[in-house]
C-alpha atoms as a PDB file:
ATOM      1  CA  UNK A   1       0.000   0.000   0.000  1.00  0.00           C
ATOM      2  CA  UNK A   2       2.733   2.542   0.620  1.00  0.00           C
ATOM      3  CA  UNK A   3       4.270   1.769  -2.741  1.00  0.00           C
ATOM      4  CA  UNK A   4       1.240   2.642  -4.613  1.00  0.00           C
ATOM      5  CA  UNK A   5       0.609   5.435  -2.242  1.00  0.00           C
ATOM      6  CA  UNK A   6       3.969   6.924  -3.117  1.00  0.00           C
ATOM      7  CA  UNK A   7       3.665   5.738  -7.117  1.00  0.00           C
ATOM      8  CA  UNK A   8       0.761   7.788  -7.242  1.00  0.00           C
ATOM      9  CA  UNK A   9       2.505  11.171  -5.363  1.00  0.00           C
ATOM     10  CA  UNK A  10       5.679  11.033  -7.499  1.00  0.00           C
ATOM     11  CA  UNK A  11       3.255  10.696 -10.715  1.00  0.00           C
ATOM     12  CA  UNK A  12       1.242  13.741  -9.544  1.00  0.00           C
ATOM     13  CA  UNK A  13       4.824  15.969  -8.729  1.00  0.00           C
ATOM     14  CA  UNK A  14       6.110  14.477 -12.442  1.00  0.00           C
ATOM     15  CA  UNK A  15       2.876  15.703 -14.022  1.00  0.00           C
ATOM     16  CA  UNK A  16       2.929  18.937 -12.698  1.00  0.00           C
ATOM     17  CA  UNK A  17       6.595  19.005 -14.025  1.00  0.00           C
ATOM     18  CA  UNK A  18       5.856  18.300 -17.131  1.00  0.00           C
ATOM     19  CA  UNK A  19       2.582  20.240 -17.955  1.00  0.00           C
ATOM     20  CA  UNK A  20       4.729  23.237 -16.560  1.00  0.00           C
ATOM     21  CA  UNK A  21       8.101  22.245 -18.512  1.00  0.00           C
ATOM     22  CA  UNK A  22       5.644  22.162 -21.713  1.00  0.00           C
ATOM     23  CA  UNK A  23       4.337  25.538 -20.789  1.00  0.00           C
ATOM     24  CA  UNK A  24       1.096  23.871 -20.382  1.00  0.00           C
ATOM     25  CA  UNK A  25       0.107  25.662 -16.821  1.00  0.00           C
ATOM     26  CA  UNK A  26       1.808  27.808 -15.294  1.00  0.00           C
ATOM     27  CA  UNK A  27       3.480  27.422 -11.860  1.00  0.00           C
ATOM     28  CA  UNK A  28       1.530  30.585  -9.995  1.00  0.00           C
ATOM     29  CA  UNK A  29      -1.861  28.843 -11.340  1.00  0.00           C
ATOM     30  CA  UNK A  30      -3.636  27.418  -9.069  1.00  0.00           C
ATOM     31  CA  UNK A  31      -3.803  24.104 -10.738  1.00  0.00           C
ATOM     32  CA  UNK A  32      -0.224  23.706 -10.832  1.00  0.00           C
ATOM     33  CA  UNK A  33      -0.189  24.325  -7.117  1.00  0.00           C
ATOM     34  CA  UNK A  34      -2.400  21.885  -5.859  1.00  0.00           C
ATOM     35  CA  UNK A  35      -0.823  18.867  -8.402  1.00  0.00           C
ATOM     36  CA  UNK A  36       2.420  19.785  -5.876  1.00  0.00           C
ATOM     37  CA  UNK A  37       0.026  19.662  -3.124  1.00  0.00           C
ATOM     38  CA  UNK A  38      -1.219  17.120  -3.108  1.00  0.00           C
ATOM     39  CA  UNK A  39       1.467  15.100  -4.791  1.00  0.00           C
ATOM     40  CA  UNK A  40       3.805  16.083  -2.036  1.00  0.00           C
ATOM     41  CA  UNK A  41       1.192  15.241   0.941  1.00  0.00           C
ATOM     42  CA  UNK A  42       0.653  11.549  -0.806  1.00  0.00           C
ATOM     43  CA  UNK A  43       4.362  11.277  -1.302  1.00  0.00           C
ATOM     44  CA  UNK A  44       4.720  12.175   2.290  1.00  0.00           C
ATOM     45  CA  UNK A  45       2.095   9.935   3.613  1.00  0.00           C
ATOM     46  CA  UNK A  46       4.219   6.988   1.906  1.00  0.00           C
ATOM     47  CA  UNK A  47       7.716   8.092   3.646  1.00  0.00           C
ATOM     48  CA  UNK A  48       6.013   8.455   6.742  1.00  0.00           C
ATOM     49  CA  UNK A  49       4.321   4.426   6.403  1.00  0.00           C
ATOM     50  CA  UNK A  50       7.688   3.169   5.475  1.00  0.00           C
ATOM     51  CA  UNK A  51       9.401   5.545   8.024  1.00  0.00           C
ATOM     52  CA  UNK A  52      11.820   7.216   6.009  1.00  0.00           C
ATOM     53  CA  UNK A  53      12.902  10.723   7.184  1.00  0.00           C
ATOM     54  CA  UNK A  54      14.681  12.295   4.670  1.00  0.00           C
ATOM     55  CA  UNK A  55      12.173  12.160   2.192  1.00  0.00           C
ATOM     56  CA  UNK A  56       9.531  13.022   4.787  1.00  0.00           C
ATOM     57  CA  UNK A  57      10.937  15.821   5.327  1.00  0.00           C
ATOM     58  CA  UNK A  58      11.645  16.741   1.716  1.00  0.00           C
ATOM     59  CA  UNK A  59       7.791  16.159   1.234  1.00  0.00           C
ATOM     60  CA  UNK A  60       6.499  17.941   4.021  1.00  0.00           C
ATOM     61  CA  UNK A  61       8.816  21.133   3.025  1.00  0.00           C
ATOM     62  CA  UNK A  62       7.336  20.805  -0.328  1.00  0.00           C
ATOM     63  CA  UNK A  63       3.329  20.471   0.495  1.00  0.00           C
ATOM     64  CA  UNK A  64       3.795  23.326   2.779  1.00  0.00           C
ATOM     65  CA  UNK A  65       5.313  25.358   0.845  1.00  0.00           C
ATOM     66  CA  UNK A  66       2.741  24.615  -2.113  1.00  0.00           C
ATOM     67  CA  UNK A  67       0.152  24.783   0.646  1.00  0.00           C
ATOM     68  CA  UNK A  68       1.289  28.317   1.433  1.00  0.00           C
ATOM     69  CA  UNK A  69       0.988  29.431  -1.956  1.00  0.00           C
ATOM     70  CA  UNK A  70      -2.065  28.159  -2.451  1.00  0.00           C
ATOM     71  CA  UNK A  71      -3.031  30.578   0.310  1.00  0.00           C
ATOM     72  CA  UNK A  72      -1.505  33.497  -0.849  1.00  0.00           C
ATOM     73  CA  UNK A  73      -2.845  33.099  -4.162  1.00  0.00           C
ATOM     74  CA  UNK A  74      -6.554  33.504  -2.856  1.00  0.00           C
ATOM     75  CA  UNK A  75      -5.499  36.202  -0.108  1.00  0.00           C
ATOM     76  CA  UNK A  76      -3.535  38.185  -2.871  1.00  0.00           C
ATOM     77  CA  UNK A  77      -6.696  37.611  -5.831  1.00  0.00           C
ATOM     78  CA  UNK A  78      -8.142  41.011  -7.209  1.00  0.00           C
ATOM     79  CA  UNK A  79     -11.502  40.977  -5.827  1.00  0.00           C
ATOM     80  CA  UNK A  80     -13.210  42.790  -9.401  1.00  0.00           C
END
């Protein structure tokens, strides 16, 4: 179960990657942000079931800080 729980997070992140390496999205979008999201937080969630804290870490880092810009993004939105 952690495998495919990590298979899954690491395809999100790679999509993301991808659609924004192919100027497809953007990364300040807020599509872009929550592929990282959640891809991160699954990716996560698998390092933390297999108990592996480097990569926990690394995750956590990277869901925050795509949480956190998910957040700015609606504080900072022109309310027209």
């Amino acid at each position: 179960m952690e495998d495919f729980i990590g298979f899954i997070g690491v395809f999100i992140l790679l999509v993301a990657y991808f659609l924004h390496l192919f100027r497809i999205i953007k990364p300040d979008k807020l599509f872009y942000l929550i592929l990282n999201f959640i891809g991160a937080s699954l990716a996560c969630l698998a390092s933390v079931l297999i108990h592996y804290m480097p990569f926990i870490i690394l995750e956590a880092a990277w869901a925050l800080v795509s949480l956190i810009s998910i957040i700015k993004l609606f504080l900072l939105k022109p309310t027209n």
